[in-house]
N, C-alpha and C. Protein backbone atom coordinates (compact mmCIF):
# COMPACT_ATOMS: atom_id res chain seq x y z
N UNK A 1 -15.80 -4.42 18.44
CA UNK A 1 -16.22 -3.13 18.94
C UNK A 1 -15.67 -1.99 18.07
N UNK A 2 -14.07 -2.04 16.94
CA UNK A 2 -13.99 -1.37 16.72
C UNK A 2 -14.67 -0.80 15.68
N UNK A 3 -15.50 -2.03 15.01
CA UNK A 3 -16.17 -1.32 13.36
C UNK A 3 -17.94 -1.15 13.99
N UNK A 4 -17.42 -0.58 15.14
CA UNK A 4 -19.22 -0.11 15.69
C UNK A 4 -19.62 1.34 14.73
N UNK A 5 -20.27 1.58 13.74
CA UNK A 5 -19.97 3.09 13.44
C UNK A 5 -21.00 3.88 13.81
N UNK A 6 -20.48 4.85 14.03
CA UNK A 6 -21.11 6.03 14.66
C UNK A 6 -21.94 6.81 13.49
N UNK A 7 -23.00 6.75 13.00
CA UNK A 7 -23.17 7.10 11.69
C UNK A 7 -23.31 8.79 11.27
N UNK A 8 -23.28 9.44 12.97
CA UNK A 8 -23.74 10.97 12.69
C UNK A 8 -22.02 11.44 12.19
N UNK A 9 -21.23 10.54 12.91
CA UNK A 9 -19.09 11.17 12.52
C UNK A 9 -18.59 10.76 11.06
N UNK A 10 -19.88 9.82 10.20
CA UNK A 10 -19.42 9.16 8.93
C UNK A 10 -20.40 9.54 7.64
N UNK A 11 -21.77 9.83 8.10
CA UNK A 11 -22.52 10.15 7.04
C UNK A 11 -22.12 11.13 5.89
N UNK A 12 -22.04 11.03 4.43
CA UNK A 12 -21.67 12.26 4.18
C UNK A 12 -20.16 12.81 4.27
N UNK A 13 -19.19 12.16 4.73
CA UNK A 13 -18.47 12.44 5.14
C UNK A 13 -17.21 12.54 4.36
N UNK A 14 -16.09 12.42 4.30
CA UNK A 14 -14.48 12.49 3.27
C UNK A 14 -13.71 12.00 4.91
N UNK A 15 -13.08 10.93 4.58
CA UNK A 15 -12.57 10.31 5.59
C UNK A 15 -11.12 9.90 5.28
N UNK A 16 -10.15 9.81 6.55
CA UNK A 16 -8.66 9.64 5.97
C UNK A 16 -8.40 8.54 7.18
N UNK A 17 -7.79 7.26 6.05
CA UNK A 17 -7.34 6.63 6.71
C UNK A 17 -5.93 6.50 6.81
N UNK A 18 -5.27 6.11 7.94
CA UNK A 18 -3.90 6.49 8.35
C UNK A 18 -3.66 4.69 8.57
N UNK A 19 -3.15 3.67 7.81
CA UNK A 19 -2.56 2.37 7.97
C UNK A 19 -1.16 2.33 8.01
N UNK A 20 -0.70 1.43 8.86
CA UNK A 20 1.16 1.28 8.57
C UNK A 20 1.01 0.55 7.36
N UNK A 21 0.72 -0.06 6.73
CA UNK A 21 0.93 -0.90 5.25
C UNK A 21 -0.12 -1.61 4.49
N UNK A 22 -0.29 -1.84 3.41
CA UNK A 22 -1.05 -2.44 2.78
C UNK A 22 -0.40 -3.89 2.38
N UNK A 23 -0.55 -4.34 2.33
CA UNK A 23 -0.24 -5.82 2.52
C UNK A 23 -0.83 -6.86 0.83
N UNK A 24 -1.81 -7.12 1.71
CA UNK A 24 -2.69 -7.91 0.65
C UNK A 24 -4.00 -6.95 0.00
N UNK A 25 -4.11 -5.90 1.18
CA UNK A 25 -5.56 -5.59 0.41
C UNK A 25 -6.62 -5.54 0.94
N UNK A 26 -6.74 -6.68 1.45
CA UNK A 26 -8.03 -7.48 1.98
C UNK A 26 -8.82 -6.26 3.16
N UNK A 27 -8.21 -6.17 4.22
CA UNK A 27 -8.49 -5.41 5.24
C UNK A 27 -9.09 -4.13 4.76
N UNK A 28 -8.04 -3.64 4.22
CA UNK A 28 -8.17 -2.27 3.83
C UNK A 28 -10.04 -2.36 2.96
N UNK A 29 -9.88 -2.79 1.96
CA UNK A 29 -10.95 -2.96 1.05
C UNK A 29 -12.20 -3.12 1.90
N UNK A 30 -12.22 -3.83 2.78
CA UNK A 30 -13.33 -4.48 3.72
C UNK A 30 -13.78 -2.91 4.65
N UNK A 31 -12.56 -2.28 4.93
CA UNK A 31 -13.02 -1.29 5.93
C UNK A 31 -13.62 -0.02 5.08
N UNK A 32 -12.97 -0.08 3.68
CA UNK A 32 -13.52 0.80 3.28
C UNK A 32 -15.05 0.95 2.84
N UNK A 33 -15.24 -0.56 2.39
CA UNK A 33 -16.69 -1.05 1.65
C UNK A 33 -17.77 -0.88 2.64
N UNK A 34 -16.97 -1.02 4.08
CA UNK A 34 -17.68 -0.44 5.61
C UNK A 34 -18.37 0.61 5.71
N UNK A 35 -17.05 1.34 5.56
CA UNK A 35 -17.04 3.35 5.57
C UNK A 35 -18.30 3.23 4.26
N UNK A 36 -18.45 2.92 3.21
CA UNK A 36 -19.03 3.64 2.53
C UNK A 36 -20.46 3.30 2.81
N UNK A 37 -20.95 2.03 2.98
CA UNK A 37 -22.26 1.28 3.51
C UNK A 37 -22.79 2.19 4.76
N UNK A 38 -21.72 2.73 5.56
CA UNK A 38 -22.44 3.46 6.77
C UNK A 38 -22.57 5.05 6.48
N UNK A 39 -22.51 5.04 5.46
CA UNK A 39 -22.67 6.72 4.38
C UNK A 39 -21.15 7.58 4.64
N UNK A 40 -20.49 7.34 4.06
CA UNK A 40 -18.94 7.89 3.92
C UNK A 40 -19.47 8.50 2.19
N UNK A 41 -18.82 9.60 2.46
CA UNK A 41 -18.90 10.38 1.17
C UNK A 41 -17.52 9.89 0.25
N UNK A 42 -16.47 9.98 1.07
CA UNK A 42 -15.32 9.94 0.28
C UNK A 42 -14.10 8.73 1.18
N UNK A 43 -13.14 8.03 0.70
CA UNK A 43 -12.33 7.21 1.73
C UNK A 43 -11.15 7.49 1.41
N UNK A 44 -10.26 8.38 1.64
CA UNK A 44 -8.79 8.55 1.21
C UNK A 44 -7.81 7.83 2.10
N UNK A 45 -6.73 6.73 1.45
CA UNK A 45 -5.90 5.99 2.52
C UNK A 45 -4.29 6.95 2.18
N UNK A 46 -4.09 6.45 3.23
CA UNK A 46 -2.25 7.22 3.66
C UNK A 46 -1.65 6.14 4.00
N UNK A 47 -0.97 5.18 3.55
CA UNK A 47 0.04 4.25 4.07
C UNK A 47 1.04 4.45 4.71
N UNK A 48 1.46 4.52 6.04
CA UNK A 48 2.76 5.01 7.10
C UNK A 48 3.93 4.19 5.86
N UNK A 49 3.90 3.35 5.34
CA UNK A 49 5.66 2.99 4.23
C UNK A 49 4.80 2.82 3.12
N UNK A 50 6.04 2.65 1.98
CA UNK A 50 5.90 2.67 1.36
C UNK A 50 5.18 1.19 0.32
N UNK A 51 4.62 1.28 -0.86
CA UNK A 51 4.33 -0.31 -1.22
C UNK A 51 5.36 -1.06 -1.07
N UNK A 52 4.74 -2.37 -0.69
CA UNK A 52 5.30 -3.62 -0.17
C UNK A 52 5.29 -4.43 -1.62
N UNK A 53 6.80 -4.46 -2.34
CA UNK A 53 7.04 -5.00 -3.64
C UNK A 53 7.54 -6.43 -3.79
N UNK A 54 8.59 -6.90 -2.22
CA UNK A 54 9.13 -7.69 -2.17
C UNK A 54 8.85 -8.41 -0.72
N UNK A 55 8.67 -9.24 -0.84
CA UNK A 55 8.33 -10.42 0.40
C UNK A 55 9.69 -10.59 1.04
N UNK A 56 9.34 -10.20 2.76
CA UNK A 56 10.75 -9.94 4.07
C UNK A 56 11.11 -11.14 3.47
N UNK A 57 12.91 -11.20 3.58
CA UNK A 57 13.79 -12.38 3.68
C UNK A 57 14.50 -12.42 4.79
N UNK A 58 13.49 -11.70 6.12
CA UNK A 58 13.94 -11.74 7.58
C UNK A 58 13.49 -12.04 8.31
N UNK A 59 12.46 -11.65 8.23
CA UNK A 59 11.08 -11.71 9.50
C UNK A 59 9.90 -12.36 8.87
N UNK A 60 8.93 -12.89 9.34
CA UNK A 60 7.96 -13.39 8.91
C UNK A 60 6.89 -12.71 9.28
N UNK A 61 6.88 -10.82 8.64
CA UNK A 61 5.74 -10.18 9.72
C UNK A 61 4.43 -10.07 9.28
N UNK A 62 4.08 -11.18 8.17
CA UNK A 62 2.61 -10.84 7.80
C UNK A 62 2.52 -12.77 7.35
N UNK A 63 1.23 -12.99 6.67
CA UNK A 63 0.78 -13.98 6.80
C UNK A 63 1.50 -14.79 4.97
N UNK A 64 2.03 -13.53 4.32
CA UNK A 64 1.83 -13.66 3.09
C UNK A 64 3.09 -14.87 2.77
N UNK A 65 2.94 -16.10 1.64
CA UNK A 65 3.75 -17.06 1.45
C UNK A 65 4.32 -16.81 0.17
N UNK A 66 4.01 -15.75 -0.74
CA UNK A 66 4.65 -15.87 -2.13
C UNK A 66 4.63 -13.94 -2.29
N UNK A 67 5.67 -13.33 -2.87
CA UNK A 67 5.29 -11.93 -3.13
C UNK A 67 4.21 -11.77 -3.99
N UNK A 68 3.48 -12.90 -4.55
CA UNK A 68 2.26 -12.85 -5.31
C UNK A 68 1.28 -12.44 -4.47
N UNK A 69 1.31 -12.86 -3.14
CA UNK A 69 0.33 -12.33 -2.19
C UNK A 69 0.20 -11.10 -1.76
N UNK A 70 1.03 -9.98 -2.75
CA UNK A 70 1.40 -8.83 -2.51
C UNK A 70 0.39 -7.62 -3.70
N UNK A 71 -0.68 -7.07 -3.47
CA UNK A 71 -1.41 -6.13 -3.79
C UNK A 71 -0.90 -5.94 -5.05
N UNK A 72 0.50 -4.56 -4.56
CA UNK A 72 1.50 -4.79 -5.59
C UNK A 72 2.37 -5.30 -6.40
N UNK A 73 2.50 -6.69 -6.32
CA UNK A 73 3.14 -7.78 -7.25
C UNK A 73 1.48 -8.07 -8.28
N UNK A 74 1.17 -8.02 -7.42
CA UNK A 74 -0.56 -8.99 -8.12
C UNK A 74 -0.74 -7.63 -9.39
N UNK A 75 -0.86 -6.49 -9.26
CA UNK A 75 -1.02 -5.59 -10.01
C UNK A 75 0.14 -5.44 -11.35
N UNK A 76 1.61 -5.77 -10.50
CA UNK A 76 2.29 -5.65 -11.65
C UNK A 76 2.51 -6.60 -12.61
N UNK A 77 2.18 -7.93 -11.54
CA UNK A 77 2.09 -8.66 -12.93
C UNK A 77 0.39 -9.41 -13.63
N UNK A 78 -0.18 -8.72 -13.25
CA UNK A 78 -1.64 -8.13 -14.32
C UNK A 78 -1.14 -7.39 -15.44
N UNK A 79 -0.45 -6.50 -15.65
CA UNK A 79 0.14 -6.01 -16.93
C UNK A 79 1.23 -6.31 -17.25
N UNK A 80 2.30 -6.75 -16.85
CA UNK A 80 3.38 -7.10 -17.22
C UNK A 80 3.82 -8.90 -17.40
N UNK A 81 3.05 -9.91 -16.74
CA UNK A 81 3.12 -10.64 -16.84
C UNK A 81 3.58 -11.57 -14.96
N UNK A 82 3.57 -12.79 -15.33
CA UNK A 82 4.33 -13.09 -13.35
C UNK A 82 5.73 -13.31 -13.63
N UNK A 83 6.19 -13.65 -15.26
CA UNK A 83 7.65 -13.23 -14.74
C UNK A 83 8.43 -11.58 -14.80
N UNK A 84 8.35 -10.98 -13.68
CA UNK A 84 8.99 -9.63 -14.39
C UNK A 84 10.40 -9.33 -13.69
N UNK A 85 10.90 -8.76 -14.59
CA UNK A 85 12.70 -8.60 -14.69
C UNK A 85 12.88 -7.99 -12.76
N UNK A 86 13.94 -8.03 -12.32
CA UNK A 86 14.18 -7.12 -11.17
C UNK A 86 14.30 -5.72 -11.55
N UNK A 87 14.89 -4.96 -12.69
CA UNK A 87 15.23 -3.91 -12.93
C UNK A 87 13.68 -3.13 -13.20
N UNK A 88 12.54 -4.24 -13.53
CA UNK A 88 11.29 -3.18 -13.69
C UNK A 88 10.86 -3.23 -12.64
N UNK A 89 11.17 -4.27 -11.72
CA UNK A 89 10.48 -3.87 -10.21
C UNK A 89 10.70 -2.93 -10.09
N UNK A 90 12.56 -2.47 -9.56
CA UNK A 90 12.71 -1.16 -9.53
C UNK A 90 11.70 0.36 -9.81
N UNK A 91 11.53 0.03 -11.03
CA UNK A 91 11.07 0.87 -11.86
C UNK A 91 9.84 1.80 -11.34
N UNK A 92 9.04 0.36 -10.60
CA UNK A 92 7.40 0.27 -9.98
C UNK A 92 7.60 0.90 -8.48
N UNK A 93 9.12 0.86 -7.77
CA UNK A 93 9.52 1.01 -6.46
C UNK A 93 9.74 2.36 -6.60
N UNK A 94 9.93 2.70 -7.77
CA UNK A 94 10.50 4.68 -7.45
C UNK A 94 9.14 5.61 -7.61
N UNK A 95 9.13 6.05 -6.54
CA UNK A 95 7.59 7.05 -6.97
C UNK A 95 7.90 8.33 -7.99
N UNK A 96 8.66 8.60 -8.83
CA UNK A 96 8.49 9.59 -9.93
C UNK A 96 8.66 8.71 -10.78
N UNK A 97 8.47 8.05 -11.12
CA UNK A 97 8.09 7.26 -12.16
C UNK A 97 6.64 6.65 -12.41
N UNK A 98 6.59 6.46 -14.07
CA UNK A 98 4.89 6.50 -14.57
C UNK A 98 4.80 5.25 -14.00
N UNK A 99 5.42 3.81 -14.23
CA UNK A 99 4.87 3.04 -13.34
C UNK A 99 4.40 2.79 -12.28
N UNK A 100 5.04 3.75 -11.34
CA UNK A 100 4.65 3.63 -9.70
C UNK A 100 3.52 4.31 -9.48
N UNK A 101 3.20 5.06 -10.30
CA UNK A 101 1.93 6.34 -10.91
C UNK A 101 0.62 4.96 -11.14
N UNK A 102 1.13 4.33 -12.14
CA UNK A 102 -0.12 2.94 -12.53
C UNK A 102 -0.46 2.19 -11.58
N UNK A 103 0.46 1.63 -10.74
CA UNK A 103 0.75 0.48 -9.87
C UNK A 103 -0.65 1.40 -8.42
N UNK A 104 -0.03 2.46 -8.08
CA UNK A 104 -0.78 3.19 -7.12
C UNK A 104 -2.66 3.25 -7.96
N UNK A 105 -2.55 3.57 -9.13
CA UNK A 105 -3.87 4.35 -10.02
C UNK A 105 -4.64 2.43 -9.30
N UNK A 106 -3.90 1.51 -9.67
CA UNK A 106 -4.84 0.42 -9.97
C UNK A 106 -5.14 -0.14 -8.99
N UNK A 107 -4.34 -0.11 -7.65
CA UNK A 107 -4.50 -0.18 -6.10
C UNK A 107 -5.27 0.41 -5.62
N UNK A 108 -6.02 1.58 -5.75
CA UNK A 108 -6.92 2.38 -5.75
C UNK A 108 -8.32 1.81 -6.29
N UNK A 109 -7.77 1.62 -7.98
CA UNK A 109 -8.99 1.19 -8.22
C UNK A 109 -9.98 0.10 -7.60
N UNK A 110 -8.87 -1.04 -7.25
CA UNK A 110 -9.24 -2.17 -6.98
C UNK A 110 -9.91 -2.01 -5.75
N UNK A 111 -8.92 -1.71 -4.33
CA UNK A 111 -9.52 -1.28 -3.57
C UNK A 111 -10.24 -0.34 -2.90
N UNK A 112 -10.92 0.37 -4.37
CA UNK A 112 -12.02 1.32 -4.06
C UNK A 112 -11.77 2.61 -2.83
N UNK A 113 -10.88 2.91 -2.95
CA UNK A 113 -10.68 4.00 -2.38
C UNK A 113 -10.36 5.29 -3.05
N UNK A 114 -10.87 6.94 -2.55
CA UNK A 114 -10.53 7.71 -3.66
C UNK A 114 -9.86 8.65 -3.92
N UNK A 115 -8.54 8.38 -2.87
CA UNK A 115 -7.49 8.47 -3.22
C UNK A 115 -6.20 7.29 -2.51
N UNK A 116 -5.07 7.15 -2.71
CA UNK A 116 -4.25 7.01 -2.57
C UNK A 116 -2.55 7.36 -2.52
N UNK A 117 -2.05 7.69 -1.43
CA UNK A 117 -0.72 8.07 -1.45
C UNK A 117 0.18 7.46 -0.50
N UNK A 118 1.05 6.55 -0.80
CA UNK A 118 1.92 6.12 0.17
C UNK A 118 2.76 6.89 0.64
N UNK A 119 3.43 6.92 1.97
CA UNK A 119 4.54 7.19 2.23
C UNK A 119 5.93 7.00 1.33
N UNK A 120 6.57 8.02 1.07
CA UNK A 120 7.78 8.02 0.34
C UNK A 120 9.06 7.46 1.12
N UNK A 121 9.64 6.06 0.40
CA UNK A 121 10.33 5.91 0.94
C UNK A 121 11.62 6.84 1.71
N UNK A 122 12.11 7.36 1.13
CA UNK A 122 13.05 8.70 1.34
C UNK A 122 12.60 9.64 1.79
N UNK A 123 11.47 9.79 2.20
CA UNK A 123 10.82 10.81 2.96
C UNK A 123 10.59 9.85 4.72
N UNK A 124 10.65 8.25 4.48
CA UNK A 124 10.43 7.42 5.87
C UNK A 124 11.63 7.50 6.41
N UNK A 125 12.69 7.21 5.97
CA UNK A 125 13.79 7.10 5.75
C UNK A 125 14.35 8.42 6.85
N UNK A 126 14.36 9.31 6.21
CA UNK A 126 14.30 10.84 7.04
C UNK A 126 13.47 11.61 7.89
N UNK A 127 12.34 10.36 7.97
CA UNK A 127 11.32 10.82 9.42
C UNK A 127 11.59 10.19 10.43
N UNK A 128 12.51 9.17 10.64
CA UNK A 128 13.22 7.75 11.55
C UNK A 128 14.32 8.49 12.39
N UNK A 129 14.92 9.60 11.13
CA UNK A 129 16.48 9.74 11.88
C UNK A 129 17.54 8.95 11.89
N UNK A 130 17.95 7.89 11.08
CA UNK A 130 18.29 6.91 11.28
C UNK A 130 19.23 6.60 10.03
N UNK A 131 20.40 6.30 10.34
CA UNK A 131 21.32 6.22 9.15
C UNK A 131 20.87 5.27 7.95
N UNK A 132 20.52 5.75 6.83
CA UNK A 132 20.00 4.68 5.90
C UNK A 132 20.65 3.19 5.54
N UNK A 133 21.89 3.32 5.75
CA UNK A 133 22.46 1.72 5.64
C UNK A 133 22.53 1.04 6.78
N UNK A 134 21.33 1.72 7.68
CA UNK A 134 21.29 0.95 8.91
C UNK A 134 19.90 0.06 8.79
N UNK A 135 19.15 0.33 8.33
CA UNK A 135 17.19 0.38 7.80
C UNK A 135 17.70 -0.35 6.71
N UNK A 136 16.81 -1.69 7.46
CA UNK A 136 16.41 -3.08 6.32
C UNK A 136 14.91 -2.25 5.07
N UNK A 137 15.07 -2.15 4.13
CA UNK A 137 14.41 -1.75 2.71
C UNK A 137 13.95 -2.91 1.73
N UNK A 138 14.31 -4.13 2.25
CA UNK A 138 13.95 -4.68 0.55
C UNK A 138 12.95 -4.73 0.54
N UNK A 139 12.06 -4.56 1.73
CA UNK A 139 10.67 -5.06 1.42
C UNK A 139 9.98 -4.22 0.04
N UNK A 140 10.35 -2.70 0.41
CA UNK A 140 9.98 -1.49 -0.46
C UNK A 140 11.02 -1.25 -1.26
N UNK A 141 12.33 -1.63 -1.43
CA UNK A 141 13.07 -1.30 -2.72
C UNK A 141 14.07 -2.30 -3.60
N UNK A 142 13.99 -3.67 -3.15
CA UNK A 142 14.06 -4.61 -3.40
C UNK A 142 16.34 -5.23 -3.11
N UNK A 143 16.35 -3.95 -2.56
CA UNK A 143 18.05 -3.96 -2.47
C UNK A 143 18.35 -4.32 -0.83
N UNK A 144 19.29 -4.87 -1.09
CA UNK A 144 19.78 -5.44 0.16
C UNK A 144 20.55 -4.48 1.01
């Protein structure tokens, strides 16, 4: 019922999607290829956190079995290769940096959306309230 679309609220339209995370991809891509088939002019996504670089070593909260199953692993190592150092993960995890600039450009591309901006970690961080060495991160910054 929920991908019933209403085509007079989508035709033509610039649309913002609001997701807690991107994961694999899959979803996202599918809803957008949706939006645009039912006449969406434009599909801009907002991710509630930040990219997902490193696969939980806590919880088991998504389906994924390797950080390869990760949008953003899959992208970084398309240019960099599948073995890449921890210190360039980093690199891909800080948003003022040109990598995290590429990593986002090609997430976009792939999943056809026309724009993209995640949530800043340090900006989630300080929308929680919540003492930072209290907030599990590796998923998004790869530190314990």
């Amino acid at each position: 019922m929920k991908l019933i679309p209403v085509h007079d609220l989508i035709k033509d339209k610039s649309m913002v999607l609001i997701d807690d995370s991107i994961v694999r991809g899959t979803q996202l891509r599918e809803t957008t290829e949706f939006l645009y088939q039912s006449g969406a002019k434009e599909v801009h996504i907002r991710p509630a956190c930040p990219p997902l670089l490193f696969g939980c070593k806590y919880l088991n909260f998504s389906r994924s079995n390797s950080d390869m199953d990760l949008i953003a692993r899959r992208v970084i190592a398309a240019k960099e290769g599948d073995d890449v150092d921890h210190s360039l993960l980093l690199d891909y995890a800080n948003p003022n940096s040109e990598r995290y600039e590429f990593m986002l450009d090609e997430i976009r591309k792939q999943l056809n959306f026309t724009t993209l901006r995640y949530h800043r970690l340090d900006d989630l961080i300080e929308s929680i309230g919540l003492d930072p060495d209290s907030v599990c991160t590796f998923c998004w910054s790869g530190r314990e």
